[in-house]
C-alpha atoms as a PDB file:
ATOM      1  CA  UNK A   1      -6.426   2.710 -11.000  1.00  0.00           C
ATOM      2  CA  UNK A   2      -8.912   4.215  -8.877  1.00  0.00           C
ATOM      3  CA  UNK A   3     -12.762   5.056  -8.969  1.00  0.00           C
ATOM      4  CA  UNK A   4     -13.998   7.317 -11.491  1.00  0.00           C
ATOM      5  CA  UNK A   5     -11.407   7.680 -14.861  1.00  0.00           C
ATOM      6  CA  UNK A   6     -13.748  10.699 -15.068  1.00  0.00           C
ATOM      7  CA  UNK A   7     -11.557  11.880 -12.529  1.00  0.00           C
ATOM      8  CA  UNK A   8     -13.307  12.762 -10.034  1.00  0.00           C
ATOM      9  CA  UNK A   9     -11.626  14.540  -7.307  1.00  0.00           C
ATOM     10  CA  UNK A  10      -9.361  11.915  -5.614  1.00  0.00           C
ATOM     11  CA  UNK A  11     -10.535  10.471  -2.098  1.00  0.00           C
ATOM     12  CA  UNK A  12      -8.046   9.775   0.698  1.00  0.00           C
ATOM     13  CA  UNK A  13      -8.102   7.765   4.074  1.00  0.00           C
ATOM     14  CA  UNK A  14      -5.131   7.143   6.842  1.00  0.00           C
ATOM     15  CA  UNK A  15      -3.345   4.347   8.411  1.00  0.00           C
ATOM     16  CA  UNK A  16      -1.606   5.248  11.913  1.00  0.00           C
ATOM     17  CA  UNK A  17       2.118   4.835  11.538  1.00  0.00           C
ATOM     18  CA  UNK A  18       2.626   1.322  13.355  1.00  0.00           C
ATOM     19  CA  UNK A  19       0.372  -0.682  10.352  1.00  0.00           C
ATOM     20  CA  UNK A  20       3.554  -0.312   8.339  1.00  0.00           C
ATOM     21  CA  UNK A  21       5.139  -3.467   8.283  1.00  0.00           C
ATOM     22  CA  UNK A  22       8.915  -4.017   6.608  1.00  0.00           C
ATOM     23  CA  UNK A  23       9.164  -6.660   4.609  1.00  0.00           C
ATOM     24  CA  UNK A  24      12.528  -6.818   3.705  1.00  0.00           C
ATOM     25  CA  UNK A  25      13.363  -7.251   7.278  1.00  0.00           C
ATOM     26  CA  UNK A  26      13.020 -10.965   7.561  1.00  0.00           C
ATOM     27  CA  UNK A  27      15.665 -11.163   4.495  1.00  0.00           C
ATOM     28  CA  UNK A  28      14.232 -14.375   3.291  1.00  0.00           C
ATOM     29  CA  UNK A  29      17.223 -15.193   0.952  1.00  0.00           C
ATOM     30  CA  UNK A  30      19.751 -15.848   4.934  1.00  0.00           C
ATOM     31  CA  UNK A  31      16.611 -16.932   7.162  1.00  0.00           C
ATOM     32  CA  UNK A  32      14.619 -18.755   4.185  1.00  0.00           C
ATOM     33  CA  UNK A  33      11.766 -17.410   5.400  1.00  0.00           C
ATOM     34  CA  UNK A  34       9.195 -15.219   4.249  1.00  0.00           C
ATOM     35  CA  UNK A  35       7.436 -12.153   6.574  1.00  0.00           C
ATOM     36  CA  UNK A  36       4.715 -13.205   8.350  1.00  0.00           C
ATOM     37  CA  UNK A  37       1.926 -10.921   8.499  1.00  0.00           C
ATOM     38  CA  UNK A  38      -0.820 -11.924  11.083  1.00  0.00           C
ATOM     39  CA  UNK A  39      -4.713 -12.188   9.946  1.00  0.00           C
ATOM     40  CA  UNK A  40      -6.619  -9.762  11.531  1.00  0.00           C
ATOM     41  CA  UNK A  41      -9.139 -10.357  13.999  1.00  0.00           C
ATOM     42  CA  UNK A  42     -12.594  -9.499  13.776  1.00  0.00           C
ATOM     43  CA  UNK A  43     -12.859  -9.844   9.709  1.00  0.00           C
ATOM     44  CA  UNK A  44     -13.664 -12.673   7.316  1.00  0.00           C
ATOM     45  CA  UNK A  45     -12.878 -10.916   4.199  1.00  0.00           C
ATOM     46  CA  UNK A  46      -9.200  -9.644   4.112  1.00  0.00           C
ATOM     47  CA  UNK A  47      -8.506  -8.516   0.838  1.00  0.00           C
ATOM     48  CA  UNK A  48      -5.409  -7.000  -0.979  1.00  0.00           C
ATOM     49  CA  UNK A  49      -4.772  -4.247  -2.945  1.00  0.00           C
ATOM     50  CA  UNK A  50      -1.205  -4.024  -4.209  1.00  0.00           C
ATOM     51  CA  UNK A  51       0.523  -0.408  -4.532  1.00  0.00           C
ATOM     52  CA  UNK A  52       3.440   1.902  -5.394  1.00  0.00           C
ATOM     53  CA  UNK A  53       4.216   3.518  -2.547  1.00  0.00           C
ATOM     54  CA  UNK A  54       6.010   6.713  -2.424  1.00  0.00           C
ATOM     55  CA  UNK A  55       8.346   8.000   0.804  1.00  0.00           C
ATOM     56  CA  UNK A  56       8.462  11.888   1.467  1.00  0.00           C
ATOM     57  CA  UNK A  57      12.150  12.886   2.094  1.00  0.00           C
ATOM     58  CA  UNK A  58      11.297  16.602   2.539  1.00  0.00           C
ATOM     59  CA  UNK A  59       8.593  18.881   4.074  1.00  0.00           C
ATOM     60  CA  UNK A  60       5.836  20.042   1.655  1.00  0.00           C
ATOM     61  CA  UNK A  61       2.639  22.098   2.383  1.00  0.00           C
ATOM     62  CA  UNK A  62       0.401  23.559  -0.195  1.00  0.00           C
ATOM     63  CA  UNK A  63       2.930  22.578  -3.379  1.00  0.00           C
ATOM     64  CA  UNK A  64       1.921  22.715  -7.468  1.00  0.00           C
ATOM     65  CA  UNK A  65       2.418  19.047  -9.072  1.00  0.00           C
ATOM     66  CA  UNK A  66       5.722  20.135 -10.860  1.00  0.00           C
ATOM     67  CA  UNK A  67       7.045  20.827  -7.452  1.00  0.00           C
ATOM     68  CA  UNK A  68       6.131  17.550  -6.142  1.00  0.00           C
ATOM     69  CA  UNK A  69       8.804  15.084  -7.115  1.00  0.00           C
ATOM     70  CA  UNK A  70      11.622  17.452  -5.339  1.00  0.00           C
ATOM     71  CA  UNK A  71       9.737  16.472  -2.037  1.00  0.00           C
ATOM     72  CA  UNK A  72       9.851  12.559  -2.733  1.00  0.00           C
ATOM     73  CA  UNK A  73      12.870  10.745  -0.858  1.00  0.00           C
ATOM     74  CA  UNK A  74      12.179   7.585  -2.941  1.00  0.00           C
ATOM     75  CA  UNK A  75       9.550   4.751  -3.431  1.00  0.00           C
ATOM     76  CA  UNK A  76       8.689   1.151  -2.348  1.00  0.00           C
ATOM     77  CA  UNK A  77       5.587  -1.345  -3.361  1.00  0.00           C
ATOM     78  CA  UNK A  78       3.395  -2.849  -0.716  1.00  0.00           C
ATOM     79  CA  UNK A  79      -0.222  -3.670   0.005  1.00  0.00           C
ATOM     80  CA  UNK A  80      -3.003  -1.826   1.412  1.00  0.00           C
ATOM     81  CA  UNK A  81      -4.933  -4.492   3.278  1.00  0.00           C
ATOM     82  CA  UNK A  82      -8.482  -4.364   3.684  1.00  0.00           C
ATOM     83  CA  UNK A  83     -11.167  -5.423   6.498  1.00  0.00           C
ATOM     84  CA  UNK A  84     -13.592  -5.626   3.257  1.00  0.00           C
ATOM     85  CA  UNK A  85     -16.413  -6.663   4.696  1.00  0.00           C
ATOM     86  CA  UNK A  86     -15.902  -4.131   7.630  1.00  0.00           C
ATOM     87  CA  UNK A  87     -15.225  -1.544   4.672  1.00  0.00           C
ATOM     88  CA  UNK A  88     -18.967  -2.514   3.099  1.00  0.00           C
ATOM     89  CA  UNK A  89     -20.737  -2.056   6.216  1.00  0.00           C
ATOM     90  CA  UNK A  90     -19.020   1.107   7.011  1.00  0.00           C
ATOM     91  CA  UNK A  91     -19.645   2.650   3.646  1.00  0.00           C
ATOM     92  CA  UNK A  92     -23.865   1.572   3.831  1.00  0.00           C
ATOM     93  CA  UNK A  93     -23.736   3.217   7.567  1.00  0.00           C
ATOM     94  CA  UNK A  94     -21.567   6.619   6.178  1.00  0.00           C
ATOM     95  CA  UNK A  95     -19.101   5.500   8.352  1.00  0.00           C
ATOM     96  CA  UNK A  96     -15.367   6.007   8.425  1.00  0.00           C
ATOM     97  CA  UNK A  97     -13.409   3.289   7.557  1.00  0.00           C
ATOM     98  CA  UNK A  98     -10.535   3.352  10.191  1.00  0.00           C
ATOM     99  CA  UNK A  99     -11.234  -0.346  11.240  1.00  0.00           C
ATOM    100  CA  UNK A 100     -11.703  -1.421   7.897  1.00  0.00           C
ATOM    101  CA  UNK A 101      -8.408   0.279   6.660  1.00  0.00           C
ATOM    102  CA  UNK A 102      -5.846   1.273   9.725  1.00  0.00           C
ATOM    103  CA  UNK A 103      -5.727  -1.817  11.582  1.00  0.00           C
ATOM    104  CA  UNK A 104      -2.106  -3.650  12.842  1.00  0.00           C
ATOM    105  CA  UNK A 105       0.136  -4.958  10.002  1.00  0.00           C
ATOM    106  CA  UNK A 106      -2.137  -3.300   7.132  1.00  0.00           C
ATOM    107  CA  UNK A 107       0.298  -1.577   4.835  1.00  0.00           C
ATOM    108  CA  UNK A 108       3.062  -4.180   4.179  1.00  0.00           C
ATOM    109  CA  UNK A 109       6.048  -2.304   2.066  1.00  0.00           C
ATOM    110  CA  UNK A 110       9.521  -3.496   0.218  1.00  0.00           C
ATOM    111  CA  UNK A 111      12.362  -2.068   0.906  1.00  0.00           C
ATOM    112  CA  UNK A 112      12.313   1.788   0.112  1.00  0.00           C
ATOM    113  CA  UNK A 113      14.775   2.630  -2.939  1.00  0.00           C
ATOM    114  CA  UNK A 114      15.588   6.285  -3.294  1.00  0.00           C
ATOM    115  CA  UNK A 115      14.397   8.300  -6.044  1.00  0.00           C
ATOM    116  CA  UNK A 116      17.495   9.234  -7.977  1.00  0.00           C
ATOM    117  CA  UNK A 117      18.289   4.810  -8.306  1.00  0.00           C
ATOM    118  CA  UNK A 118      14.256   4.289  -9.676  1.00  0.00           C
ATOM    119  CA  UNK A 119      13.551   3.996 -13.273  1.00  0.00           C
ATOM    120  CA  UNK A 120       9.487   4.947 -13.367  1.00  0.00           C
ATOM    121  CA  UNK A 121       7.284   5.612 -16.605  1.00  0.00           C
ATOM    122  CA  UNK A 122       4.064   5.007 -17.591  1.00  0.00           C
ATOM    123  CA  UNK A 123       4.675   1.798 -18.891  1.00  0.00           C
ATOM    124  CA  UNK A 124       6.322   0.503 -15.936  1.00  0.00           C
ATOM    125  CA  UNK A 125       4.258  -2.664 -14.573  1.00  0.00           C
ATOM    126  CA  UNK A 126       3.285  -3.540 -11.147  1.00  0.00           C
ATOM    127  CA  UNK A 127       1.865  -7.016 -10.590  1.00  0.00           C
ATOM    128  CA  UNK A 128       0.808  -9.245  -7.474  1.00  0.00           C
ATOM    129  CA  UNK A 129       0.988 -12.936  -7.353  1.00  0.00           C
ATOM    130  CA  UNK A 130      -0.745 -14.629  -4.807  1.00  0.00           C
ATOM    131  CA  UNK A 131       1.027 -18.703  -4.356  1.00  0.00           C
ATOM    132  CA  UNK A 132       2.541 -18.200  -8.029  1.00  0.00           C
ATOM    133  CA  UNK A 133      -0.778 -17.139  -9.980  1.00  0.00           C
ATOM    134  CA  UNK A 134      -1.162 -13.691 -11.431  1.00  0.00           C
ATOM    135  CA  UNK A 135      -3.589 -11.630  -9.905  1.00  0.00           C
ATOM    136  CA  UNK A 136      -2.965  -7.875 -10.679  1.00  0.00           C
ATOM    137  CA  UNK A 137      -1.333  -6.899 -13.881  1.00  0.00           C
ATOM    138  CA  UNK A 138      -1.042  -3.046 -14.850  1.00  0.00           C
ATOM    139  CA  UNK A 139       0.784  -0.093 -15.234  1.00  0.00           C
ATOM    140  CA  UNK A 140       1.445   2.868 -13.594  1.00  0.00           C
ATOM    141  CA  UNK A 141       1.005   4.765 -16.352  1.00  0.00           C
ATOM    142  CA  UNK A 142      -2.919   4.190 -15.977  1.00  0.00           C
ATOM    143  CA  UNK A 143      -3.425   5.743 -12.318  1.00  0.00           C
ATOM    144  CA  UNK A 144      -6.047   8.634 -12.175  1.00  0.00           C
ATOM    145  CA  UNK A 145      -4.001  10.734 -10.480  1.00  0.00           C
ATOM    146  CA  UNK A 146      -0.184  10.951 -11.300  1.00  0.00           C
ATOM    147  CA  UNK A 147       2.242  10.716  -8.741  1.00  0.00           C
ATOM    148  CA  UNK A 148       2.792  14.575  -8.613  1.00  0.00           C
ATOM    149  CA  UNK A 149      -1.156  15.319  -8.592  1.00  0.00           C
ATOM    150  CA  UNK A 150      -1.354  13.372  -5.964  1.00  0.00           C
ATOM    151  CA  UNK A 151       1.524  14.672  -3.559  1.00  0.00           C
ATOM    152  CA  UNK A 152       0.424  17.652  -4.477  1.00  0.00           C
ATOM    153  CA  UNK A 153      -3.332  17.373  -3.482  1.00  0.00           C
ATOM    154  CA  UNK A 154      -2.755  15.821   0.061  1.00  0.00           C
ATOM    155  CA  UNK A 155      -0.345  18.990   0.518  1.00  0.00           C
ATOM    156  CA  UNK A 156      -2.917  21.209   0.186  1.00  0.00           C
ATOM    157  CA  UNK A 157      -5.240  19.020   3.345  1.00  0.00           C
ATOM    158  CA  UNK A 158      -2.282  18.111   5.373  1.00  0.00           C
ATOM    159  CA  UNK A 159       1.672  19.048   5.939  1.00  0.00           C
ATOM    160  CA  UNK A 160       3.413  16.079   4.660  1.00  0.00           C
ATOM    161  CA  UNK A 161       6.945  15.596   6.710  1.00  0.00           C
ATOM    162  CA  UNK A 162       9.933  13.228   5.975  1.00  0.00           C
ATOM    163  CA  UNK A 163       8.582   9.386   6.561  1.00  0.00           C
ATOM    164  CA  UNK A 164       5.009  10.116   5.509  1.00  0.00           C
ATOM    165  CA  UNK A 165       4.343   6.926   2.975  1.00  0.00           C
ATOM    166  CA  UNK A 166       1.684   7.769   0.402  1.00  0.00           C
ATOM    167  CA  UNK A 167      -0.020   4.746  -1.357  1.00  0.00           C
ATOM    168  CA  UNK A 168      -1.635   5.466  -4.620  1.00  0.00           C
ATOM    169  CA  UNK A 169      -3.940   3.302  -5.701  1.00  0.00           C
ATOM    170  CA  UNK A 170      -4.275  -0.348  -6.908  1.00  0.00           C
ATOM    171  CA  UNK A 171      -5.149  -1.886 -10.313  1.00  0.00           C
ATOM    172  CA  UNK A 172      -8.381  -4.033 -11.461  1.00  0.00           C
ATOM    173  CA  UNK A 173      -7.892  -7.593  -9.548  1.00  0.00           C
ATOM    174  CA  UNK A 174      -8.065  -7.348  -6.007  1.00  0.00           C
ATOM    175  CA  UNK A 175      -9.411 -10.073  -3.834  1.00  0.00           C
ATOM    176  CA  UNK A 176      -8.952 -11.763  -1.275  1.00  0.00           C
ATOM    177  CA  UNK A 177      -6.292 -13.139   0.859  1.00  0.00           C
ATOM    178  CA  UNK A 178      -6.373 -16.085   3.697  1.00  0.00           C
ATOM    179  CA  UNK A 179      -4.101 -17.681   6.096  1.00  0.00           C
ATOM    180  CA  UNK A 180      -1.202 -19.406   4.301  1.00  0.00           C
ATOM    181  CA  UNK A 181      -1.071 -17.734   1.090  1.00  0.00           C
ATOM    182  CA  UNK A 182       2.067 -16.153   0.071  1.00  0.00           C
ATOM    183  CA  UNK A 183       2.199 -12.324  -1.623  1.00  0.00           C
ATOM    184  CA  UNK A 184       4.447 -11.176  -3.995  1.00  0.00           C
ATOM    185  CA  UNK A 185       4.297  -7.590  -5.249  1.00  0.00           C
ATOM    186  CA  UNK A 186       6.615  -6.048  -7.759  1.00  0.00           C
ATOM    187  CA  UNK A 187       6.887  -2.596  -9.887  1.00  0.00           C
ATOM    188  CA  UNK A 188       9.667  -2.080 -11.949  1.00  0.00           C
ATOM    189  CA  UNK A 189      13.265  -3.059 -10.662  1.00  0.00           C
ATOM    190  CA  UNK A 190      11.884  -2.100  -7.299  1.00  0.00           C
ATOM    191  CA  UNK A 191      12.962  -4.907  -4.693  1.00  0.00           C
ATOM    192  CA  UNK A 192       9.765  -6.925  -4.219  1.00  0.00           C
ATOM    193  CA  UNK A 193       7.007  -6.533  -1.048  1.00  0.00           C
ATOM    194  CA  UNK A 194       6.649 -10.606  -0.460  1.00  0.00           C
ATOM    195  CA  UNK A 195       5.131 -11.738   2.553  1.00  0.00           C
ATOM    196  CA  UNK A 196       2.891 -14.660   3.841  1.00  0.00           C
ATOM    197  CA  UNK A 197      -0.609 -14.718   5.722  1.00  0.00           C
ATOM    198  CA  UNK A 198      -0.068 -16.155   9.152  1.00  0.00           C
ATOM    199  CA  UNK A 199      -2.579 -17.575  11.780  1.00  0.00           C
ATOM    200  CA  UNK A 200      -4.591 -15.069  13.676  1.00  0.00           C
ATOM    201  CA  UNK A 201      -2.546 -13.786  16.929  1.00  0.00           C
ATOM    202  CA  UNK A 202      -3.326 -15.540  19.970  1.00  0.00           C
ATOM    203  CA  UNK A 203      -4.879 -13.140  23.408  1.00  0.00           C
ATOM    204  CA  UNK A 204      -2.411 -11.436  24.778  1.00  0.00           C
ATOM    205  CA  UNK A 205      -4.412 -11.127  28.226  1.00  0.00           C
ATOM    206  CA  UNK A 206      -2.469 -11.471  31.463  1.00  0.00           C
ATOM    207  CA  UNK A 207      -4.021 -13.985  34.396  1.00  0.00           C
END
């Protein structure tokens, strides 16, 4: 998963805190419904990119990979959703991609399992199915970057706290999404990240 399985050095970008989106909140299985996630305005190309996601439990700056897993409270799976076409333009200008990338309900995530109750290895799979069809199939075994190499690499750039959520990268298959279609990500015996695309939101201006 990634760029370069040269491995080149690994490349990072941010979403503010309010993108993340839970869920397991709408608890599908007493409302019968799925989370709604709104498509974004200002895009025609909304495309998703399904990921293990892992929650910091404890403050790390400037750790080694072996020490890395003692700072991870647990993990979840979710979807790093992408302005795509904002992304392509961005990347032709050498422009950051913070409206491509950090935009409002763009990091859906499951339900957050601690570490010590997660069964991970390299031939754990994570999948997405978009309305019942298959569209990424891997493992996590074939990341780049291992989970520890890559805690411990954003340590060394930033001071990760409790409630940081790292996302580490998404298998071949991503494409894209539209309004009505219902995601379904999975990893393991991690609860699911399901969730549907909803209409764009309406104005919110006051008269």
């Amino acid at each position: 998963m990634g760029h370069d399985p040269d491995r080149e050095p690994p490349f990072f970008f941010q979403k503010p805190a309010d993108a993340a989106v839970d869920t397991s909140a709408a608890n599908p299985t007493v409302t019968g419904r799925n989370c709604v996630i709104p498509y974004p305005s200002m895009t025609s190309s909304l495309h998703y990119e399904a990921e293990l996601i892992v929650a910091i439990g404890k403050e790390a700056m400037c750790i080694e990979p072996h020490e890395a897993l003692s700072h991870v409270f647990g993990y979840a799976v979710g979807a790093d959703l992408t302005r795509r076409d904002l992304q392509n333009e961005a990347k032709k200008l050498g422009r950051p991609w913070d409206v491509a990338k950090g935009f409002d309900y763009s990091a859906p995530c499951g339900e957050i399992v601690p570490r010590h109750e997660v069964t991970l290895d390299p031939d754990t799979p994570i999948t997405l199915c978009m309305n019942g069809e298959l569209k990424q199939n891997s493992t996590i075994g074939k990341m780049i970057w291992s989970i520890p190499e890559i805690i411990s690499t954003l340590s060394k750039y930033f001071k990760l706290k409790p409630g940081d959520l790292i996302f580490t990268g998404t298998p071949a298959g991503v494409s894209s999404v539209k309004t009505g279609d219902l995601i379904r990500i999975q990893c393991g015996n991690l609860p699911p990240c399901v969730f549907e695309m909803g209409e764009k939101e309406s104005s919110s201006r006051q008269t």
